[in-house]
Protein backbone atom coordinates (compact mmCIF):
# COMPACT_ATOMS: atom_id res chain seq x y z
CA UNK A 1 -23.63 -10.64 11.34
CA UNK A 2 -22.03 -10.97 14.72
CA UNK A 3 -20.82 -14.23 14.50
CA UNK A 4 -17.04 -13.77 14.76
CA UNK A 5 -16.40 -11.17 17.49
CA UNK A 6 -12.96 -12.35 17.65
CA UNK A 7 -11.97 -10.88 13.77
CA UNK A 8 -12.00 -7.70 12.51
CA UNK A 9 -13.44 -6.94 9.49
CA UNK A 10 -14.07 -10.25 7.65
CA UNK A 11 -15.00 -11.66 4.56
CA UNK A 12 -16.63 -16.05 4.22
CA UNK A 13 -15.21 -17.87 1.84
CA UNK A 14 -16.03 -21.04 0.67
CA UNK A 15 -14.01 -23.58 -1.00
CA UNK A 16 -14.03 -27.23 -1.58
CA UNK A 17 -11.29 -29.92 -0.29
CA UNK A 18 -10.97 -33.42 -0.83
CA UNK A 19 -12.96 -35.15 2.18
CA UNK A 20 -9.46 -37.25 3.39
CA UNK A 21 -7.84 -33.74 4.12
CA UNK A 22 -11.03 -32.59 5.29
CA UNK A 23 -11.60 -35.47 8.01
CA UNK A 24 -7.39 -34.96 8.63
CA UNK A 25 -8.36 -31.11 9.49
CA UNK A 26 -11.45 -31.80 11.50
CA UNK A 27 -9.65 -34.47 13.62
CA UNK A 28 -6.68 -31.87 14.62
CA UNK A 29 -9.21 -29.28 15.63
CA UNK A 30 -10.86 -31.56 17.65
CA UNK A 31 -7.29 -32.85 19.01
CA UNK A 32 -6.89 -29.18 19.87
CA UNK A 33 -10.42 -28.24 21.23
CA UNK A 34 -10.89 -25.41 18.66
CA UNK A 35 -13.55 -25.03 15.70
CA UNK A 36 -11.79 -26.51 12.42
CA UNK A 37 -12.66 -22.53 11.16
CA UNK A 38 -10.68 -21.21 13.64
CA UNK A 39 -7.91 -23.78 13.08
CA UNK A 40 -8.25 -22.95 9.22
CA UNK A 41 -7.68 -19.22 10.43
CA UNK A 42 -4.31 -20.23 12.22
CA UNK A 43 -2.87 -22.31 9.62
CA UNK A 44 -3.74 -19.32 7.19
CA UNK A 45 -2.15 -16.91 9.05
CA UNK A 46 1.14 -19.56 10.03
CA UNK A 47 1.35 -19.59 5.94
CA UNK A 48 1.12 -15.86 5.45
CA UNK A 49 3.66 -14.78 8.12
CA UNK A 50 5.92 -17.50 6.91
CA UNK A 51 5.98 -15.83 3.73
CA UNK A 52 6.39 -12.40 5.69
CA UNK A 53 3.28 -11.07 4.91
CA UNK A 54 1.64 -10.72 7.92
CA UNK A 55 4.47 -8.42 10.30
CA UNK A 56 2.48 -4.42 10.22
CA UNK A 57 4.50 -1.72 11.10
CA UNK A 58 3.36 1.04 13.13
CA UNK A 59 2.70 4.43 11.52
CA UNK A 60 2.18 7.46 12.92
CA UNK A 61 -0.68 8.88 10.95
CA UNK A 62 -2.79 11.98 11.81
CA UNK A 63 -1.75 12.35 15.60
CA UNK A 64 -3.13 8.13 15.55
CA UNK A 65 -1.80 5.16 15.38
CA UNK A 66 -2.28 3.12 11.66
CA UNK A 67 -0.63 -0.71 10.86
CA UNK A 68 0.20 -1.06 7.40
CA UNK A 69 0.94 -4.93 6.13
CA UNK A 70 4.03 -5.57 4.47
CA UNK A 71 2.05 -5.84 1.30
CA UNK A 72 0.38 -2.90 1.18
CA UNK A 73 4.07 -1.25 2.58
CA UNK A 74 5.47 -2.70 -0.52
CA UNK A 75 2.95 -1.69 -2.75
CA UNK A 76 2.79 1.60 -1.82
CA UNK A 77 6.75 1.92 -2.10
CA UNK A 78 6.56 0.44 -5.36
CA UNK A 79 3.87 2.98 -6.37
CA UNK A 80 6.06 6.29 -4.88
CA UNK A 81 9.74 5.16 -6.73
CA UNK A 82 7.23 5.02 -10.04
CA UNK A 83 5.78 7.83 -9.43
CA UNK A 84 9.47 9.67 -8.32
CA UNK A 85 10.46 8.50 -11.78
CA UNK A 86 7.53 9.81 -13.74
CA UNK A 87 8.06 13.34 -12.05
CA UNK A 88 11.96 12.95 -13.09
CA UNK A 89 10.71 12.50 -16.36
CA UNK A 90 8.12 14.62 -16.70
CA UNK A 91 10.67 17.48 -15.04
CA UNK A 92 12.78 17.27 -18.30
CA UNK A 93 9.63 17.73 -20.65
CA UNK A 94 8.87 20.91 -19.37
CA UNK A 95 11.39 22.81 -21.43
CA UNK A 96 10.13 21.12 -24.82
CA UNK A 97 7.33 22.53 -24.83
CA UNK A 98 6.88 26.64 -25.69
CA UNK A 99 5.28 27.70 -22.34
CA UNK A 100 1.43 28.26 -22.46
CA UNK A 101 0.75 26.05 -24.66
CA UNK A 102 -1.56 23.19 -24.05
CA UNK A 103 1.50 20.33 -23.80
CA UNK A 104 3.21 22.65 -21.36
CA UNK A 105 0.05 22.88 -19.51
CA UNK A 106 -0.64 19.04 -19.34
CA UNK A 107 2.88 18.41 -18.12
CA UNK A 108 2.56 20.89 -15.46
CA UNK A 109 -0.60 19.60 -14.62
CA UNK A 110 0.40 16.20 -14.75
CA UNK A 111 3.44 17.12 -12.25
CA UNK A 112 0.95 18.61 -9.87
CA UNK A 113 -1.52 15.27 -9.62
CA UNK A 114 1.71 13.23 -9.31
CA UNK A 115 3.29 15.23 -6.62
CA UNK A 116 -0.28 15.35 -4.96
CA UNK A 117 -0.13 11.32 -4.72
CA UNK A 118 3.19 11.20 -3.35
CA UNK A 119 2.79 12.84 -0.89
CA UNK A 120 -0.43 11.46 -0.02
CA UNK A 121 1.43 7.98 -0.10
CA UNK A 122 4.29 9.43 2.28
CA UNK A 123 1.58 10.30 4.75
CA UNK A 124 0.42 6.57 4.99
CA UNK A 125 3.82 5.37 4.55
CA UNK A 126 5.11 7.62 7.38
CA UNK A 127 8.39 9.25 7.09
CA UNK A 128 10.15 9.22 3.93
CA UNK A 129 13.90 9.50 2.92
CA UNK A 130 15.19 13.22 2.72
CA UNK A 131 16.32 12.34 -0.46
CA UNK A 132 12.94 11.73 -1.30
CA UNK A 133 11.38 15.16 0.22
CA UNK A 134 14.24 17.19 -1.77
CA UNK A 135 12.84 15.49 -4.95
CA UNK A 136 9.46 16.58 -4.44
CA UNK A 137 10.17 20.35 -3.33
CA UNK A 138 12.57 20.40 -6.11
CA UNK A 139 9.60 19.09 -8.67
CA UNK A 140 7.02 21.27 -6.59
CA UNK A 141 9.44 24.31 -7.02
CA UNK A 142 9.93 23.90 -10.82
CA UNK A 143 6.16 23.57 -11.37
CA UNK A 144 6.06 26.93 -9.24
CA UNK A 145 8.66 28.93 -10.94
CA UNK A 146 7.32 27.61 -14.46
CA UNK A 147 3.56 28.97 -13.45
CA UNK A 148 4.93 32.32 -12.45
């Protein structure tokens, strides 16, 4: 489209507002000498870093350089303690089952995809705790030693 070489990727939305707010908007814009889209964009973003939302951090990522938002920092941290848990869990179910048998092998196998997503998460996250890494070479270890 072209139209908004100033953004990055972008998506239009449209939405209606009652015309008084509308005319109130359109006024300050043209107080300011900017587009009432691009004053829309500002008051957007005001809102979002108010609610710290907007601050990225910078990750090191695959010899470049990556920003995360807060949100997706969060979410992703959210998503590693559950899956930390699960392993911790699942780590403790090994034992019930007799090994080879097809619950053994769906915990095991279940500990492998969970470990995989860590540390997939820990490489967009950047670096983890060492408690953390212990956890999953500990879980990696026991999933190891129970194959063997």
């Amino acid at each position: 489209m072209g139209r908004y070489p100033k953004l990055g990727p972008y998506k239009v939305v449209s939405f209606a507002i009652e015309i008084d707010k509308y005319q109130i908007l359109k006024e300050i814009a043209f107080q300011k000498g900017k587009a009432l889209s691009d004053l829309l964009r500002e008051i957007i973003d005001d809102y979002l870093k108010s609610h710290g939302l907007m601050k990225a951090e910078v990750v090191a990522m695959s010899g470049g350089i990556k920003t995360l938002s807060m949100i997706e920092q969060k979410l992703l941290s959210s998503e590693l303690k559950e899956i930390m848990l699960d392993l911790e869990h699942l780590a403790k179910r090994i034992n019930q089952y007799p090994k080879g048998t097809i619950s053994w092998y769906d915990v095991i196998e279940r500990m492998r995809s969970k470990i995989k997503r860590a540390l997939a998460i820990i490489q967009k996250l950047g670096i983890p705790s060492d408690k953390t890494l212990q956890k999953l070479k500990h879980y990696s270890e026991l999933v190891d030693n129970a194959l063997s």
